[in-house]
Each structure stands twice: as C-alpha cells, then as structure tokens.
C-alpha atoms as a PDB file:
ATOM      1  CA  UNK A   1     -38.328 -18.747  19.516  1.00  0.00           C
ATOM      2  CA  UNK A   2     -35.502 -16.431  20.600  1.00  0.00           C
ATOM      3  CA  UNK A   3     -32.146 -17.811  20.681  1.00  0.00           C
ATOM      4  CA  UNK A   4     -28.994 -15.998  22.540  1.00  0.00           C
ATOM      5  CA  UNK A   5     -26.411 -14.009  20.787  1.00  0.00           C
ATOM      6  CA  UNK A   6     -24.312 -16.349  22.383  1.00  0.00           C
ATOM      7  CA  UNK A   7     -25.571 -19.364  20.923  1.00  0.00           C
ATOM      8  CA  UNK A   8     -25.081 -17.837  17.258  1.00  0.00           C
ATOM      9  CA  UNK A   9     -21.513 -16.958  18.222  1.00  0.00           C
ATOM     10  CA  UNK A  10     -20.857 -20.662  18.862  1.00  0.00           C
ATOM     11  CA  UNK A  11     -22.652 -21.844  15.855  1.00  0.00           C
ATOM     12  CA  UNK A  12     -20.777 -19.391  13.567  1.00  0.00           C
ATOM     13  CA  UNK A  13     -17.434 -20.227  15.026  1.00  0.00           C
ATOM     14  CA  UNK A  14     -18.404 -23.980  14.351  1.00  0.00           C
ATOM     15  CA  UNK A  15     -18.881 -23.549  10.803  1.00  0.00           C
ATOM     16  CA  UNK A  16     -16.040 -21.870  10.356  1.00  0.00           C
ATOM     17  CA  UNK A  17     -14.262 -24.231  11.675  1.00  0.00           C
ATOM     18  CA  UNK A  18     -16.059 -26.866  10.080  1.00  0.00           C
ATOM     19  CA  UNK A  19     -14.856 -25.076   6.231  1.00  0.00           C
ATOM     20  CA  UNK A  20     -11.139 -25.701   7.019  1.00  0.00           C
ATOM     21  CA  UNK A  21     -11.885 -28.707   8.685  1.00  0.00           C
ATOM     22  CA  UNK A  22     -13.663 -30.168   4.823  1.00  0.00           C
ATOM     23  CA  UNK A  23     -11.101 -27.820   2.818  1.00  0.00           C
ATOM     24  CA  UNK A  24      -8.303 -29.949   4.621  1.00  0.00           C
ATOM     25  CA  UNK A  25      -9.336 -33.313   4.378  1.00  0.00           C
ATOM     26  CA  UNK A  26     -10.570 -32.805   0.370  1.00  0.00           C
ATOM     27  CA  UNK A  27      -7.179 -31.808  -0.168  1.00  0.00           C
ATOM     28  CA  UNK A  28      -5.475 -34.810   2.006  1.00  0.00           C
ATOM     29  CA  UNK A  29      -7.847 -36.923  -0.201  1.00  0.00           C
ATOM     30  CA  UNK A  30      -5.803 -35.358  -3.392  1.00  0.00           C
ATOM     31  CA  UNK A  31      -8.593 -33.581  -4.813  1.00  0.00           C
ATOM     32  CA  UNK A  32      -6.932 -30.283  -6.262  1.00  0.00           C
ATOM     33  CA  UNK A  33      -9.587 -26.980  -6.465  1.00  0.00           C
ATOM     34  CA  UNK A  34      -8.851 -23.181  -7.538  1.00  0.00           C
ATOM     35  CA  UNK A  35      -6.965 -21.111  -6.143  1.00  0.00           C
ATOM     36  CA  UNK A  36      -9.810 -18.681  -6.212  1.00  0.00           C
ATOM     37  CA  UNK A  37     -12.031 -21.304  -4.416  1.00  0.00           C
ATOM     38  CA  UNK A  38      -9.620 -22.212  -1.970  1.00  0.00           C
ATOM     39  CA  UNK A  39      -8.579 -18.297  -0.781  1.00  0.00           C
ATOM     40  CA  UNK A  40     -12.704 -17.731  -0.741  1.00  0.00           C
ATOM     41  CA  UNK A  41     -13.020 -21.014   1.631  1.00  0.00           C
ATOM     42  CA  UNK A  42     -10.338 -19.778   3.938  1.00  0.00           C
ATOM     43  CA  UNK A  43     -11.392 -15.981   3.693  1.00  0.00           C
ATOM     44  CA  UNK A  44     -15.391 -16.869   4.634  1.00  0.00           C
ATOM     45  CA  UNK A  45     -13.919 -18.951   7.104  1.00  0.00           C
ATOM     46  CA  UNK A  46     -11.874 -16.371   8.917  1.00  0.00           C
ATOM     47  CA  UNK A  47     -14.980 -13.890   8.620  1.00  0.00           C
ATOM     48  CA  UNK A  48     -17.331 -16.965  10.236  1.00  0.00           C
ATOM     49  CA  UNK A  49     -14.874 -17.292  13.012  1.00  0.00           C
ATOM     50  CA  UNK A  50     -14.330 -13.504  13.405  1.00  0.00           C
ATOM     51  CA  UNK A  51     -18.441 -12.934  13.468  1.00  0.00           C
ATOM     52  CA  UNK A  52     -18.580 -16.169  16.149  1.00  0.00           C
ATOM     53  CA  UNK A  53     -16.512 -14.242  18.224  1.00  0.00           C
ATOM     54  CA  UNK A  54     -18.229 -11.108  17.697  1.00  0.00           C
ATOM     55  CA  UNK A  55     -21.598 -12.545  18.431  1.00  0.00           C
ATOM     56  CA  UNK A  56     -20.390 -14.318  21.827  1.00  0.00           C
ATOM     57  CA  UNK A  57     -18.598 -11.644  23.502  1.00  0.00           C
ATOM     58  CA  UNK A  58     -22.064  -9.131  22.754  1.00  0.00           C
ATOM     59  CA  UNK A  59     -24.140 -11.953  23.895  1.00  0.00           C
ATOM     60  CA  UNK A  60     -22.364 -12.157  27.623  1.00  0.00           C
END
C-alpha cells in the first residue's frame, strides 16, 4: 500500500506536536526530568515538525 508524501507530512507534524503536548502536561503534573531529556524532547520535536513540513510541501 502506497501512502502520499503528504499524508507522512501530517503524521510527522502530529507527533511532534504530540511530544510537547506530553512534555507539557508531565511537567504541569510536577513530575521534574533532565535537562538532557527535556532539550532532546523539544529538539526531536522541532526536527518532527520541520520533516512534517518538509514531507507535505514535496507531496503537493
């Protein structure tokens, strides 16, 4: 089965999204994490979000 760039593009952006969306609401809860873990959440994020984009504006 062959899926659209496109549809990748969304998917990725939605993950990212989805990272600072869990990353937020862990911390709101008061549970405290690395530095190191936290800049690598936000830093895949950004890339997932960056590669969603990516991947949509190829796949139009």
């Amino acid at each position: 089965m062959n899926l659209p760039d496109w549809f990748y593009g969304v998917a990725s952006i939605l993950a990212g999204v989805m990272i600072f969306f869990l990353t937020w609401k862990k911390r709101q809860r008061g549970v405290r994490e690395d530095r190191y873990n936290l800049i690598g959440k936000l830093f895949i994020g950004l890339f997932m979000i960056a590669f969603g984009v990516l991947l949509f504006k190829a796949g139009k």
